[in-house]
N, C-alpha and C. Protein backbone atom coordinates (compact mmCIF):
# COMPACT_ATOMS: atom_id res chain seq x y z
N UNK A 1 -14.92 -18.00 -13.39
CA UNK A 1 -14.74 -19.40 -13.04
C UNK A 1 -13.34 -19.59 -12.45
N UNK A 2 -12.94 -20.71 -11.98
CA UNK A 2 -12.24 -20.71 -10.77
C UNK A 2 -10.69 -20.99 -12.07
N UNK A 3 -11.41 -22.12 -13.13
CA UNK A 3 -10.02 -22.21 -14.45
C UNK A 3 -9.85 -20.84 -14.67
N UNK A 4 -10.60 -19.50 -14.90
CA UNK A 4 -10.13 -18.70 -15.84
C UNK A 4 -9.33 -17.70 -14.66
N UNK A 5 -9.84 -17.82 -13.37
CA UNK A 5 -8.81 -16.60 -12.67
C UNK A 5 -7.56 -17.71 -12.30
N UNK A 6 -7.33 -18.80 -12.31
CA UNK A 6 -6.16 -19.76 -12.33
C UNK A 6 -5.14 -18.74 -13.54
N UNK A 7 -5.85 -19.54 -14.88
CA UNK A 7 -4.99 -18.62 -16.24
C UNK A 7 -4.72 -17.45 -15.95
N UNK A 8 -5.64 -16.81 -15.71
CA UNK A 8 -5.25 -15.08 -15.69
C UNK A 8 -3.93 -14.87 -14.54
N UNK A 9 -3.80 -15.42 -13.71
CA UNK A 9 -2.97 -15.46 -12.46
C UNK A 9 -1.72 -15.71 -12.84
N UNK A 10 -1.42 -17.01 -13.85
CA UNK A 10 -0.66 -17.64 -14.36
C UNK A 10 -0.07 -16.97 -15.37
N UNK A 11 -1.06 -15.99 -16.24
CA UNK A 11 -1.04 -14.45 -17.35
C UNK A 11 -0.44 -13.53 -16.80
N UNK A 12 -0.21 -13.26 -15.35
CA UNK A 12 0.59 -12.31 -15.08
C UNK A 12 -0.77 -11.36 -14.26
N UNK A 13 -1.70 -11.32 -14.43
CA UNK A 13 -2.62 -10.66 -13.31
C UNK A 13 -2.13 -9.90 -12.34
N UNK A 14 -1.94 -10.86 -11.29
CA UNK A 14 -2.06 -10.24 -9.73
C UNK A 14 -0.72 -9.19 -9.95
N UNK A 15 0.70 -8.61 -10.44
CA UNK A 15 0.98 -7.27 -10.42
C UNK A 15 0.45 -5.67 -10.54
N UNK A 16 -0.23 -6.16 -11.77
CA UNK A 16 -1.19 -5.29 -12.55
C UNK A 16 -2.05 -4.83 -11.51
N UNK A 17 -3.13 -6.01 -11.22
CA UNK A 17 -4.00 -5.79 -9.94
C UNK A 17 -4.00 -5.14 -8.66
N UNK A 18 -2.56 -5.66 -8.39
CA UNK A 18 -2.13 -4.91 -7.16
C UNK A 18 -1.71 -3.31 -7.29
N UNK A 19 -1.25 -3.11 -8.35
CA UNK A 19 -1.11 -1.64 -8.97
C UNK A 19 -2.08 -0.48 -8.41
N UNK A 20 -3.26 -1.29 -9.40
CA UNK A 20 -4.63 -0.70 -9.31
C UNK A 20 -5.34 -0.26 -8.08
N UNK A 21 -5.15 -1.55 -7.33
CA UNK A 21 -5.55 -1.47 -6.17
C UNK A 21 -5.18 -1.12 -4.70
N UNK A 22 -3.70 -0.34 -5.17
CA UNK A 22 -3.35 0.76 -4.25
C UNK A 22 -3.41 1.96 -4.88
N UNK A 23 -4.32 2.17 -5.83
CA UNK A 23 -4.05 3.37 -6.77
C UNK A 23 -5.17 3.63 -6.29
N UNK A 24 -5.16 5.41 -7.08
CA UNK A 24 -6.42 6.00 -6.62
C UNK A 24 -7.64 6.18 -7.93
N UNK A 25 -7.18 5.29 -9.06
CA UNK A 25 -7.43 4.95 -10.19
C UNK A 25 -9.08 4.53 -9.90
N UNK A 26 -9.80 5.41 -10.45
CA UNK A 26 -10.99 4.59 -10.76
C UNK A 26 -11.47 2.98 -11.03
N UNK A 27 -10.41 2.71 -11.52
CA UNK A 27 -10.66 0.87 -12.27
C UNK A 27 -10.36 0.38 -10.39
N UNK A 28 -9.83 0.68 -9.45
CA UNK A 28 -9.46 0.38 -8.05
C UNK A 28 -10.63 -0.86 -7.85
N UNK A 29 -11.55 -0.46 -8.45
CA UNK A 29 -13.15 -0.78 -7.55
C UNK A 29 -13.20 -1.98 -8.64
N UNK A 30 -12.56 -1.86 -9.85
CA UNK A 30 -12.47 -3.63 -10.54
C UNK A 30 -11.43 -4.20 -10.30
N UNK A 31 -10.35 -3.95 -9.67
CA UNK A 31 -9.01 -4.31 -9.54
C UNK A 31 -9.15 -5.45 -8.22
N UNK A 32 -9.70 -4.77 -6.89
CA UNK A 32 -9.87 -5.13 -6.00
C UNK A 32 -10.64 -6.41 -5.69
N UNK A 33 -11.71 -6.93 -6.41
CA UNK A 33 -12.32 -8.12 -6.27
C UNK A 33 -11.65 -8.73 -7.41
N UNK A 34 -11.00 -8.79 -7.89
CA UNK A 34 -10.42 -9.29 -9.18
C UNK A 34 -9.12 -9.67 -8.59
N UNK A 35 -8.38 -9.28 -7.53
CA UNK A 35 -7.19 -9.32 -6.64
C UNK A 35 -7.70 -10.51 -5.73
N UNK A 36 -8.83 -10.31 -4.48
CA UNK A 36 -9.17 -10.82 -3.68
C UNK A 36 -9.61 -12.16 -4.47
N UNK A 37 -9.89 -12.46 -5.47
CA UNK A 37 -10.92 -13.53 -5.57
C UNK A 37 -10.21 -14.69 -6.22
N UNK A 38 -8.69 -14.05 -6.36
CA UNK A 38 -7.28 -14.99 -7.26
C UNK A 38 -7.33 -16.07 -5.24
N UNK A 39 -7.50 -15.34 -4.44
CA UNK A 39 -6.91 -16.30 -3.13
C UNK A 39 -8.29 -17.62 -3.08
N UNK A 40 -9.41 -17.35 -3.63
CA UNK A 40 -10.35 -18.40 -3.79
C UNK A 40 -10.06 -19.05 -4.90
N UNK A 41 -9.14 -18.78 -5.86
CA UNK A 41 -9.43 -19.72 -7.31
C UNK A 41 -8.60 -21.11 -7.25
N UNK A 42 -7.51 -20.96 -6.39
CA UNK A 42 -6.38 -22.54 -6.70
C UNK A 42 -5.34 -21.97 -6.39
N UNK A 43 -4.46 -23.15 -6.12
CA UNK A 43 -3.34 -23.17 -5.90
C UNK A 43 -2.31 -22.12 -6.73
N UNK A 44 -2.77 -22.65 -8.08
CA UNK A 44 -1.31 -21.97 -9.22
C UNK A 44 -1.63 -20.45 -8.77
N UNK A 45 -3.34 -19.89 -8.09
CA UNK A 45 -3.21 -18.25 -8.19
C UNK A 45 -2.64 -18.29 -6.93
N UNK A 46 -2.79 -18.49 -5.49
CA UNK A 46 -2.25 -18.40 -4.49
C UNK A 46 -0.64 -18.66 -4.70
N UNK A 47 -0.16 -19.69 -5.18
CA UNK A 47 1.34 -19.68 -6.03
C UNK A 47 1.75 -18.00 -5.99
N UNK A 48 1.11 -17.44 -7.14
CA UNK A 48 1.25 -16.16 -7.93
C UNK A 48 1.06 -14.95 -6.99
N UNK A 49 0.17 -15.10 -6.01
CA UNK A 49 0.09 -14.00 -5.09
C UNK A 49 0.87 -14.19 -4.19
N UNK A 50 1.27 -14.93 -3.78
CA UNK A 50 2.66 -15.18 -2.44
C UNK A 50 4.05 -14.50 -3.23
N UNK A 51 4.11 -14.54 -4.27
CA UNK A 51 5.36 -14.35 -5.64
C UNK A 51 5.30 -13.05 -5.58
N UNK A 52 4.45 -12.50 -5.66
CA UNK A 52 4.24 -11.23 -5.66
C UNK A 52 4.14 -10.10 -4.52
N UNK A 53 3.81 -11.28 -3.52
CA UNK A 53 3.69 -10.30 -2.06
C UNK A 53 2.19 -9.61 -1.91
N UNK A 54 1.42 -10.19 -2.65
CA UNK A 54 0.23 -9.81 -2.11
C UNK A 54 -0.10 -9.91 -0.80
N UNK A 55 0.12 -10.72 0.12
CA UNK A 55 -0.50 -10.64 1.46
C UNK A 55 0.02 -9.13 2.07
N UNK A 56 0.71 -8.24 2.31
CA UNK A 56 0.74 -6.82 1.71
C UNK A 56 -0.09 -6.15 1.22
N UNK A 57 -0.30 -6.06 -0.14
CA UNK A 57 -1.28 -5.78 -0.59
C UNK A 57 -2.55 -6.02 0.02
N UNK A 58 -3.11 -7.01 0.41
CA UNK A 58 -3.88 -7.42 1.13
C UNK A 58 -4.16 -6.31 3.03
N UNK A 59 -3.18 -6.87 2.95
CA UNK A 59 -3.49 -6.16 4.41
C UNK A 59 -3.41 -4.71 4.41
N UNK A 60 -2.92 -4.30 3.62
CA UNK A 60 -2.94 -2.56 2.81
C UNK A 60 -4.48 -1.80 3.01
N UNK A 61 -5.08 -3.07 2.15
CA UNK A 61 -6.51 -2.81 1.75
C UNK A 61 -7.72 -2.70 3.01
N UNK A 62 -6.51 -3.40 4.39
CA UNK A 62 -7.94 -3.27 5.35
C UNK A 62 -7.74 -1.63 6.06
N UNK A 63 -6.87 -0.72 5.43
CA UNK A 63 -6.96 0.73 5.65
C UNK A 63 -8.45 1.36 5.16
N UNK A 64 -9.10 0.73 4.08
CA UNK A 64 -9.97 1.57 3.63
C UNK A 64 -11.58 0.54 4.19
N UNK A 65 -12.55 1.37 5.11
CA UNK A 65 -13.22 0.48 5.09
C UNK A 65 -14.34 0.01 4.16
N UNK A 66 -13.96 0.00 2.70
CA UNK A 66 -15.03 -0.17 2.08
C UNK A 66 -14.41 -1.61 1.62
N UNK A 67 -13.06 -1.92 1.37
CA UNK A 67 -12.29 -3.01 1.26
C UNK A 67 -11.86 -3.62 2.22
N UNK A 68 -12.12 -3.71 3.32
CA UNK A 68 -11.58 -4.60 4.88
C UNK A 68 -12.32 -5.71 4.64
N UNK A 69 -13.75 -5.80 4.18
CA UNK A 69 -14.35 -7.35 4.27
C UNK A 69 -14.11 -8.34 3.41
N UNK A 70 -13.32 -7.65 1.91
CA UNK A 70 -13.23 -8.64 0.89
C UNK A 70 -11.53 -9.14 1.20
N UNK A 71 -10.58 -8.28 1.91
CA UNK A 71 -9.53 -8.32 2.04
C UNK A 71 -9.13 -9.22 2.92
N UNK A 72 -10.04 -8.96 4.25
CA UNK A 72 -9.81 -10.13 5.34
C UNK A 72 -10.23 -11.06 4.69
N UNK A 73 -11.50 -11.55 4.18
CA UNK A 73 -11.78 -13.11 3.77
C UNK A 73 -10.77 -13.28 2.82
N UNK A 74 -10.31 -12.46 1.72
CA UNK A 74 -9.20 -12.97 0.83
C UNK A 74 -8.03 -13.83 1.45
N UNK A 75 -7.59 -12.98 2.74
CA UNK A 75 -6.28 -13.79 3.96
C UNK A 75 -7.19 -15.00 4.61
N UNK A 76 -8.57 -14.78 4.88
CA UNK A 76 -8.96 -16.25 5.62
C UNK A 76 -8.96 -17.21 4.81
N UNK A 77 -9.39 -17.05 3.82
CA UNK A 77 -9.73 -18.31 2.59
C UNK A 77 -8.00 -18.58 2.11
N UNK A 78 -6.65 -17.69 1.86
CA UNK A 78 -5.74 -18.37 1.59
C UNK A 78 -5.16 -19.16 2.93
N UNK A 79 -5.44 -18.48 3.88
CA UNK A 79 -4.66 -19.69 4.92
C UNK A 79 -5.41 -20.51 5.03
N UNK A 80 -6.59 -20.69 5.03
CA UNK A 80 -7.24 -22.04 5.51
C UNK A 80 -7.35 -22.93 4.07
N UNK A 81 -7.06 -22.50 2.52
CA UNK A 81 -6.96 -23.46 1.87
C UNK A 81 -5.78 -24.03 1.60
N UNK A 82 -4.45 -23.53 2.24
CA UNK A 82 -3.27 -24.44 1.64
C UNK A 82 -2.78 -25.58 2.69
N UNK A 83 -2.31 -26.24 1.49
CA UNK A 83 -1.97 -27.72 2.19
C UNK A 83 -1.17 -27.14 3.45
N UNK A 84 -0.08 -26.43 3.41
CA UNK A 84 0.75 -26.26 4.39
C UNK A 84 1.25 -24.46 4.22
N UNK A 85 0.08 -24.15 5.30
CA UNK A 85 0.15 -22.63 5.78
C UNK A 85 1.17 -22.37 6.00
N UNK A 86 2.29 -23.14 6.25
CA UNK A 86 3.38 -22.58 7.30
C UNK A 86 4.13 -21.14 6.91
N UNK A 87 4.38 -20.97 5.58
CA UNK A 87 4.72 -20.22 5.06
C UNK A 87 4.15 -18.54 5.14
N UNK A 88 2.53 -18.63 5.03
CA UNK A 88 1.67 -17.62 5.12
C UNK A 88 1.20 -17.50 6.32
N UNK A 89 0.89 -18.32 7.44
CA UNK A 89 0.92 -18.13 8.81
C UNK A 89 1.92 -16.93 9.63
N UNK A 90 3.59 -18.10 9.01
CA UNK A 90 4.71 -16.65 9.77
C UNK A 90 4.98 -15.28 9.11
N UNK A 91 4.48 -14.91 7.62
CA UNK A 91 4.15 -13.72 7.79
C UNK A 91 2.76 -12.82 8.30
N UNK A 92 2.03 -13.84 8.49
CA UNK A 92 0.72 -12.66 8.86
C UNK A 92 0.84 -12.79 10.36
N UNK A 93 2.13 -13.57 10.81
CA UNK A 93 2.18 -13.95 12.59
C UNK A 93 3.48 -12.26 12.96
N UNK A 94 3.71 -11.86 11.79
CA UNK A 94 4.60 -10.54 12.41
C UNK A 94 3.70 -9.69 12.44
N UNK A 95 4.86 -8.94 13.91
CA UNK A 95 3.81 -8.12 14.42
C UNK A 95 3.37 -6.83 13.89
N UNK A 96 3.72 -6.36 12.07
CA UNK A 96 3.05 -4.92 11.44
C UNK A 96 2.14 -5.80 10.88
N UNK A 97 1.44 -7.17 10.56
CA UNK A 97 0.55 -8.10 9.80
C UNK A 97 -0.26 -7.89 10.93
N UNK A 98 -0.16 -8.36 12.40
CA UNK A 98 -1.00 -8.81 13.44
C UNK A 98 -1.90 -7.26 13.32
N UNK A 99 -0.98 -6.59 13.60
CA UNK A 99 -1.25 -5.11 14.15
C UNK A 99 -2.25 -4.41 13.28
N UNK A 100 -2.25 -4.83 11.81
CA UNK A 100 -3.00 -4.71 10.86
C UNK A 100 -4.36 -4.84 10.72
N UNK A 101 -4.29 -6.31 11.16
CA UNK A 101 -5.44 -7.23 11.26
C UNK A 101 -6.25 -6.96 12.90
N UNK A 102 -5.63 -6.38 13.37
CA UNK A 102 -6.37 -6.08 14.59
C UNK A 102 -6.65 -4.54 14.88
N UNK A 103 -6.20 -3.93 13.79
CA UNK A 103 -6.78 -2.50 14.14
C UNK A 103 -7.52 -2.54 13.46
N UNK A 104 -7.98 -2.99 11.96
CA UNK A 104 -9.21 -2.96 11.17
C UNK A 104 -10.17 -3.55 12.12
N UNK A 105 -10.48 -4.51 12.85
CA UNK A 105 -11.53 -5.24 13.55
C UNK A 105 -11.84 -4.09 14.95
N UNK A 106 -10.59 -3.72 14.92
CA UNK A 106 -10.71 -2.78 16.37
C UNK A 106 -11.57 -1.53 16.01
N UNK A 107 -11.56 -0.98 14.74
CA UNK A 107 -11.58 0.44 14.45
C UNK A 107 -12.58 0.64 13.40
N UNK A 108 -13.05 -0.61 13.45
CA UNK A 108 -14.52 -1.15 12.64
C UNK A 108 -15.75 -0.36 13.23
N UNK A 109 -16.75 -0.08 12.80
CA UNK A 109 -18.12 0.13 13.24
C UNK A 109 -19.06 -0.99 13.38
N UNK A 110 -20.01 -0.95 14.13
CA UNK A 110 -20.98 -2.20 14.80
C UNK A 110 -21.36 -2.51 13.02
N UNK A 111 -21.67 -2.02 11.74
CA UNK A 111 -21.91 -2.40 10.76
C UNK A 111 -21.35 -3.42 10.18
N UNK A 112 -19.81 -2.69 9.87
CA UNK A 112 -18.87 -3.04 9.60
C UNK A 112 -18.76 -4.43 10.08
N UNK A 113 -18.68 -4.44 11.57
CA UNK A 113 -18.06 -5.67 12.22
C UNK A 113 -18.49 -6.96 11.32
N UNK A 114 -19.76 -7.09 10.97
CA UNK A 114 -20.58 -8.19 11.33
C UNK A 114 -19.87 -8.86 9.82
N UNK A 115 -19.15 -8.70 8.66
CA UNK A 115 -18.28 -8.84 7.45
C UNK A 115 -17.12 -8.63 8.39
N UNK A 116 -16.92 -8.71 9.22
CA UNK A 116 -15.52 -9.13 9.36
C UNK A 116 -14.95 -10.61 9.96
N UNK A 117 -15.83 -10.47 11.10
CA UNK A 117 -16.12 -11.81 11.99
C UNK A 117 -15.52 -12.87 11.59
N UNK A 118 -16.67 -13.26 10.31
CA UNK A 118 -16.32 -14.59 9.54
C UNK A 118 -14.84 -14.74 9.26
N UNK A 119 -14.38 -13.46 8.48
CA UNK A 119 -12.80 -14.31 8.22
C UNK A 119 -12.01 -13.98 9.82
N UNK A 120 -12.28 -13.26 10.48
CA UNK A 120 -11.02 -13.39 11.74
C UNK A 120 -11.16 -14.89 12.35
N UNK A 121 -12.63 -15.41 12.34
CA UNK A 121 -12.72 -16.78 13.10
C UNK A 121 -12.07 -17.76 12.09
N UNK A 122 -12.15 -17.39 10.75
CA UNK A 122 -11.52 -18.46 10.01
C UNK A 122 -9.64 -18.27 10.05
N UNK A 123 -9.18 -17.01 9.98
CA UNK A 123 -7.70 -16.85 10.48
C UNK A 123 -7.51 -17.57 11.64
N UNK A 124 -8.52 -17.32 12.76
CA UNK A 124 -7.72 -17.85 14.26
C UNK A 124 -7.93 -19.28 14.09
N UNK A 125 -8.73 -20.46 13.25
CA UNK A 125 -8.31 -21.71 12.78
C UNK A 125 -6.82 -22.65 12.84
N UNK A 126 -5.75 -21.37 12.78
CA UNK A 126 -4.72 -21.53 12.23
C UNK A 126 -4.18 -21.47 13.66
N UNK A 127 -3.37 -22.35 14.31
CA UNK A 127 -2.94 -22.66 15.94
C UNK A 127 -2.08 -21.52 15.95
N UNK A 128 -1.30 -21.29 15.16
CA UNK A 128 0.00 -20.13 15.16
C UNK A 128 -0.98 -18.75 15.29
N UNK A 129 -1.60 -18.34 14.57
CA UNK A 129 -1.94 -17.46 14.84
C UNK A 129 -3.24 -17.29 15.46
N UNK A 130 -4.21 -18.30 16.16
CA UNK A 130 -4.92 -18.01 17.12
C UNK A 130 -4.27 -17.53 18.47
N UNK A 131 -2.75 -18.51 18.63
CA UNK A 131 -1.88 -17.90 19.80
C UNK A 131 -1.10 -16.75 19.86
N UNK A 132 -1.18 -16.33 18.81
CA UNK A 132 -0.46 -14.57 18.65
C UNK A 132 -1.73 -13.85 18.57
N UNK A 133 -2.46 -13.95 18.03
CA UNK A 133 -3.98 -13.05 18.16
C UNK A 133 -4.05 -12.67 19.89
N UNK A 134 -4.09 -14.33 20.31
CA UNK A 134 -4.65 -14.04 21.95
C UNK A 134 -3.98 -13.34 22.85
N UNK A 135 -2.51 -13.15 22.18
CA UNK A 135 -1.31 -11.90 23.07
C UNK A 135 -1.15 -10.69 22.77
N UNK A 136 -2.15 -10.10 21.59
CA UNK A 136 -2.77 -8.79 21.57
C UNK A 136 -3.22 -8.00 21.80
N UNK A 137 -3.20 -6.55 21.98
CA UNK A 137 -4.40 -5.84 22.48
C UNK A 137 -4.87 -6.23 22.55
């Protein structure tokens, strides 16, 4: 529920998580939707993952393609739910974030693609970075 990954977030979570989920740790594969799903729960977890530098973490995760689809929607759903992106816009607007986000979509398979789509159209929402997207490869 959206209260209990709030608490857990607020518990100290998302370090731990992020641990895991650059690890080569078996638990990786519970760490990872348990990471991604703090950017859908509220504010206080998005709070906690900006604190921490998850968007990093995040974009880390679109190296592996079994984690690129939960990772990108994790970045579409936090920029398009905060009151004022401005903050998370100008880091995912530098260019090792851009470069990130556009080689996973680039280097995707026709499978792949079709889980990605959704969050790149929901990132380019965002005026700042629909206009740095469009000066990309």
């Amino acid at each position: 529920s959206k209260e209990r990954r709030e608490q857990a977030a607020r518990a100290g979570i998302v370090p731990h998580a992020q641990r895991l989920a650059m690890s080569l740790s078996p638990l990786r594969k519970l760490a990872v939707p348990i990471l991604c799903d703090l950017a859908h729960a509220g504010s206080d977890a998005r709070a906690e993952l900006w604190r921490h530098g998850a968007v990093r973490t995040f974009l880390g995760l679109l190296e592996y393609p079994e984690w690129q689809s939960i990772a990108l929607n994790a970045l579409a759903t936090w920029v398009t739910s905060e009151v004022d992106p401005t903050f998370l816009e100008e880091e995912l607007a530098k260019p090792d974030c851009v470069e990130a986000v556009v080689d996973c979509v680039d280097q995707s398979d026709t499978k792949s693609m079709a889980g990605l789509l959704a969050p790149v159209l929901k990132i380019l929402t965002s005026e700042l970075l629909n206009k740095i997207y469009a000066h990309t490869k």
